[in-house]
C-alpha atoms as a PDB file:
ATOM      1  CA  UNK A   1      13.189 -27.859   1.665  1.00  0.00           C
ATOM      2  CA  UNK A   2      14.168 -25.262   4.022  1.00  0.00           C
ATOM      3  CA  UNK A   3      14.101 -21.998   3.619  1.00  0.00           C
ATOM      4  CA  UNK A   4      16.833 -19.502   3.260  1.00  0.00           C
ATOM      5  CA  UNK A   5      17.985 -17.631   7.192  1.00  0.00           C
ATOM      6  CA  UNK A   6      17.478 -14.345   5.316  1.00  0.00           C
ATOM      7  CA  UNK A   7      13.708 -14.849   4.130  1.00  0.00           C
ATOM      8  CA  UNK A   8      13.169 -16.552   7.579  1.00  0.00           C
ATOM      9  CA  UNK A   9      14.502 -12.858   9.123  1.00  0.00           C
ATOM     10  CA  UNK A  10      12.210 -10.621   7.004  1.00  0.00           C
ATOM     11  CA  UNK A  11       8.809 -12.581   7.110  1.00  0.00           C
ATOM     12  CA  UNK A  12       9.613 -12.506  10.931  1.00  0.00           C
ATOM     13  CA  UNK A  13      10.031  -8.949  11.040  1.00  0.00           C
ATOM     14  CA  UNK A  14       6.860  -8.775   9.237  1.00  0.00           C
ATOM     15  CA  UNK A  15       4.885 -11.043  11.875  1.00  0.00           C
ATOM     16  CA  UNK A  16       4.544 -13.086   9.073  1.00  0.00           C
ATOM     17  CA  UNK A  17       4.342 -17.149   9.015  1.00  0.00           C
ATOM     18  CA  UNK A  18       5.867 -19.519   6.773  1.00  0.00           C
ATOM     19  CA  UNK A  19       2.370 -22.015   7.199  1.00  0.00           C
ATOM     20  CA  UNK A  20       0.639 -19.142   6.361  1.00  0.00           C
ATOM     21  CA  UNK A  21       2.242 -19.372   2.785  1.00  0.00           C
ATOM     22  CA  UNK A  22       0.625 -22.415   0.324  1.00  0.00           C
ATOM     23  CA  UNK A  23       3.058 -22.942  -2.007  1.00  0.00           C
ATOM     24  CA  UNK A  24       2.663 -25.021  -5.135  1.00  0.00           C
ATOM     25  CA  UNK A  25       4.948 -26.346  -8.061  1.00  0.00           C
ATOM     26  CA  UNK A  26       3.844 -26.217 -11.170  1.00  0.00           C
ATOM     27  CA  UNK A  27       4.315 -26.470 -14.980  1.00  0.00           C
ATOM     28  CA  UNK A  28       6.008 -24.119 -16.726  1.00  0.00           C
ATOM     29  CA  UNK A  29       4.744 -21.667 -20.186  1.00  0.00           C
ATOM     30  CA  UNK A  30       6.272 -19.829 -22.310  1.00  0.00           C
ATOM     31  CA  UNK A  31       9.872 -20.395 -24.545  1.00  0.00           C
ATOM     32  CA  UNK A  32      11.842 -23.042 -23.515  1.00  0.00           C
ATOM     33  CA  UNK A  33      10.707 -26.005 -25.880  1.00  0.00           C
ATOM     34  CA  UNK A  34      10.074 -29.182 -24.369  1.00  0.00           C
ATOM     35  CA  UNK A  35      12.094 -28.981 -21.128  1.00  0.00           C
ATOM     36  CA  UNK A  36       9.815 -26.102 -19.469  1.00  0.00           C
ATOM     37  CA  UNK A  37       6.455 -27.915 -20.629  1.00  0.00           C
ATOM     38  CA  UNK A  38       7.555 -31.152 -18.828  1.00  0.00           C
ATOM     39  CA  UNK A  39       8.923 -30.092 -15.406  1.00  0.00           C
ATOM     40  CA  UNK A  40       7.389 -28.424 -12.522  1.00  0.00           C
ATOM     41  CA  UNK A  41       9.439 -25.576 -12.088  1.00  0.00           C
ATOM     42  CA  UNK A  42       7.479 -22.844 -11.966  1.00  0.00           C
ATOM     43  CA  UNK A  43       6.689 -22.037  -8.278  1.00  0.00           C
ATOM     44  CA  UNK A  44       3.171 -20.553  -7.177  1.00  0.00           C
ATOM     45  CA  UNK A  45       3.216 -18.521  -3.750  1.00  0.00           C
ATOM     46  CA  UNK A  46      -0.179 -17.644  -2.245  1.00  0.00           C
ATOM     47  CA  UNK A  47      -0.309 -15.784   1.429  1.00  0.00           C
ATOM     48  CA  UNK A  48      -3.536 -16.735   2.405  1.00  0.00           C
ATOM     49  CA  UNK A  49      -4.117 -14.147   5.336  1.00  0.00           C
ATOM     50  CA  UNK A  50      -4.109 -11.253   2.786  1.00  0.00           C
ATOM     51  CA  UNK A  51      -3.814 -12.861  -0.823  1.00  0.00           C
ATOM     52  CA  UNK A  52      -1.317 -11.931  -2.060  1.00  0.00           C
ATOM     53  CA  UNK A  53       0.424 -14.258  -4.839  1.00  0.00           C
ATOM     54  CA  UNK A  54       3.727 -14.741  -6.423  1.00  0.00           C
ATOM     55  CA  UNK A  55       4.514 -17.197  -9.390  1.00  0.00           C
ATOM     56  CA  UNK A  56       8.365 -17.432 -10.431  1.00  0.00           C
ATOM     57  CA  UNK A  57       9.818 -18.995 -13.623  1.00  0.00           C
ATOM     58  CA  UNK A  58      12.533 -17.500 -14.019  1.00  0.00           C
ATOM     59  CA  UNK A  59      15.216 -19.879 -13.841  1.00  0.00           C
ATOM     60  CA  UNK A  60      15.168 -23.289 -15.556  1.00  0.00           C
ATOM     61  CA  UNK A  61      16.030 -24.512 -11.701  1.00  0.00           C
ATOM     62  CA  UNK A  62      13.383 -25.478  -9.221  1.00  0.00           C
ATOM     63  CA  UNK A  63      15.359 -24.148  -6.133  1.00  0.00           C
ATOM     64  CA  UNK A  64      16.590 -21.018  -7.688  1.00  0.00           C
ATOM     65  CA  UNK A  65      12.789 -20.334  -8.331  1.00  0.00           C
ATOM     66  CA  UNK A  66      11.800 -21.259  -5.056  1.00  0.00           C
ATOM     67  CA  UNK A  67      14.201 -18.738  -3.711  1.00  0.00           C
ATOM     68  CA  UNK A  68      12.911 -16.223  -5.825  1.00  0.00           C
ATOM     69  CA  UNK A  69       9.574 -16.203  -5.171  1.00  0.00           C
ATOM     70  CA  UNK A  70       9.914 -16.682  -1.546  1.00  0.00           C
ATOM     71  CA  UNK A  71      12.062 -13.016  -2.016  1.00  0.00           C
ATOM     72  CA  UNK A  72       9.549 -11.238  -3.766  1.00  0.00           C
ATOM     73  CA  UNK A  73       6.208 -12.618  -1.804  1.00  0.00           C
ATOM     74  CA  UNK A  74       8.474 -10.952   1.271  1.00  0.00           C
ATOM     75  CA  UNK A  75       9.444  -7.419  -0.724  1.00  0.00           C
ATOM     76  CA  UNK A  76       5.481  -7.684  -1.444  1.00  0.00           C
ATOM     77  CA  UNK A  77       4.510  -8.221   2.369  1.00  0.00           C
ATOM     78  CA  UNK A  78       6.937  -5.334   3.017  1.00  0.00           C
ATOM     79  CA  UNK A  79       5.364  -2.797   0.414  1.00  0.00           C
ATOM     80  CA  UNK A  80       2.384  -3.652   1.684  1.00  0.00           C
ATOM     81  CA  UNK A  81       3.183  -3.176   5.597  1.00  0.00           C
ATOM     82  CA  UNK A  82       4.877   0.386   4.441  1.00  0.00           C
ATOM     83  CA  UNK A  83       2.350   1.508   2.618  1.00  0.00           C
ATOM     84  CA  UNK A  84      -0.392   0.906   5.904  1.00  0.00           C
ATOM     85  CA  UNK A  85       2.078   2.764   8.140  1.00  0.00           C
ATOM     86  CA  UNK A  86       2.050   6.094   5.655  1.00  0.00           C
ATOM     87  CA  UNK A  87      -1.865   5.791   5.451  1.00  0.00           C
ATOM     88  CA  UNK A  88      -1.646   6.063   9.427  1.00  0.00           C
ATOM     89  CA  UNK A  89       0.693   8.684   9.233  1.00  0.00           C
ATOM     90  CA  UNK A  90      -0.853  10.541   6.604  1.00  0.00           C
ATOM     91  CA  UNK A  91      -4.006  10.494   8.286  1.00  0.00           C
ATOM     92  CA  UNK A  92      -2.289  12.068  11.763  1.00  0.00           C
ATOM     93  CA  UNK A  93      -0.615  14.570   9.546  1.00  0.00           C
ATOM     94  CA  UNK A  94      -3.737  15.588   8.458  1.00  0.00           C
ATOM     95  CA  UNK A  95      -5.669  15.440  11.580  1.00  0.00           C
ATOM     96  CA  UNK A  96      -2.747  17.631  13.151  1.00  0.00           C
ATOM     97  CA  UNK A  97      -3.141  20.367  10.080  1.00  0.00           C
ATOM     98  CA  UNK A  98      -7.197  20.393  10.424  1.00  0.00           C
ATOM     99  CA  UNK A  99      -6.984  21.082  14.052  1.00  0.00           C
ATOM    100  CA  UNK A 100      -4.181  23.618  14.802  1.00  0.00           C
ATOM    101  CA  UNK A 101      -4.204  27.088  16.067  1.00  0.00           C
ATOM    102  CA  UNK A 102      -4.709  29.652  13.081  1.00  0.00           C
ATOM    103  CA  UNK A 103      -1.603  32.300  13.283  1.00  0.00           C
ATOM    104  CA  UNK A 104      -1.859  35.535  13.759  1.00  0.00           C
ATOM    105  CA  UNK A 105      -1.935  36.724   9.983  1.00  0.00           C
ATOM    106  CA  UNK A 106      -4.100  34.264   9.628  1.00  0.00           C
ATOM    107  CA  UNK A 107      -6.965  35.640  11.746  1.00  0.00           C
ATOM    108  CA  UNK A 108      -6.143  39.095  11.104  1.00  0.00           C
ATOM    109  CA  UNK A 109      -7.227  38.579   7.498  1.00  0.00           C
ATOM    110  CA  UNK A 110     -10.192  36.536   8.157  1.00  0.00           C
ATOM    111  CA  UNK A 111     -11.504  39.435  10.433  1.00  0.00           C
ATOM    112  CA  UNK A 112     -10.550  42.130   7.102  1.00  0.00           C
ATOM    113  CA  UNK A 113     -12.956  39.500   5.244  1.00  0.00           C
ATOM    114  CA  UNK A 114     -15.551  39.204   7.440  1.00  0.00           C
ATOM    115  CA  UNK A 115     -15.519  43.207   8.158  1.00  0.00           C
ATOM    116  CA  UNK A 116     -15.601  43.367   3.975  1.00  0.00           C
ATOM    117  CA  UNK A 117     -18.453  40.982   3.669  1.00  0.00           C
ATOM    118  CA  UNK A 118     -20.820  42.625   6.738  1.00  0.00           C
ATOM    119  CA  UNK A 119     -20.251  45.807   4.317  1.00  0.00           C
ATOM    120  CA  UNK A 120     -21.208  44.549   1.475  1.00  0.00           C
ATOM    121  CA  UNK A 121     -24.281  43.001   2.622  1.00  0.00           C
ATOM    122  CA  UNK A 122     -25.171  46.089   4.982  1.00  0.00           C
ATOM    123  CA  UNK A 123     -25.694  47.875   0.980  1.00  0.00           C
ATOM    124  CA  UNK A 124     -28.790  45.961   0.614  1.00  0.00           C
ATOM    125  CA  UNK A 125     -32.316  47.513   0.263  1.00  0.00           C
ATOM    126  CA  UNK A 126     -34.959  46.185   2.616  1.00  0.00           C
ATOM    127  CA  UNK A 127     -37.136  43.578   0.406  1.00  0.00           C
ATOM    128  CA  UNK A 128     -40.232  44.714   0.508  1.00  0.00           C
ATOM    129  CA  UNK A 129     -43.793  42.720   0.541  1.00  0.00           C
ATOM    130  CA  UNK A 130     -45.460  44.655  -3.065  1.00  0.00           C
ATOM    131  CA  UNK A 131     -44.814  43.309  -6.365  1.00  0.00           C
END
């Protein structure tokens, strides 16, 4: 069975492969009496290249399940794609922020603290050698 043009579109944009995908039918659980315990409707979605896995039931319809999982194993891909570019972006962020120029307030008051600290310490007695 083909796949819908849409799902084609976004696991393209991804750079991701429909082979990639091993997809499996299988028995239903749950409510639905003897109908769900006797078909293979259930569909079981496994990306190998990062393992990621979906299992629909859904619907009481094979195809309507298919559809659905294909959807969601593509919204996952996409989270997952997102959430590796902010980690990259964080990480420049805070590269940028630990290796800026201090402003000028900035230094001024670490000078007043280093002038307050020399003072404080310049109050000390000589240690001497007799106990």
């Amino acid at each position: 069975m083909p796949l819908p043009p849409q799902i084609h579109r976004r696991l393209n944009a991804l750079g991701a492969r429909a082979e990639d995908v091993d997809e499996r039918f299988v028995r239903g659980a749950g409510p639905g009496g003897q109908k769900i315990n006797k078909t293979s409707s259930t569909v079981w979605l496994r990306h190998r290249p990062t393992g990621i896995e979906v299992r629909c039931q859904a619907e009481r319809s094979q195809a309507a399940n298919r559809e659905q999982a294909w959807a969601e194993l593509a919204a996952k891909l996409e989270a997952r794609a997102r959430s590796a570019a902010q980690a990259v972006e964080q990480a420049r962020e805070v590269e940028r922020r630990r290796t800026r120029q201090k402003s000028y307030g900035q230094k001024i008051k670490m000078i007043e603290s280093k002038k307050h600290r020399a003072k404080h310490k310049a109050h000390r007695g000589r240690v001497s050698g007799d106990w």
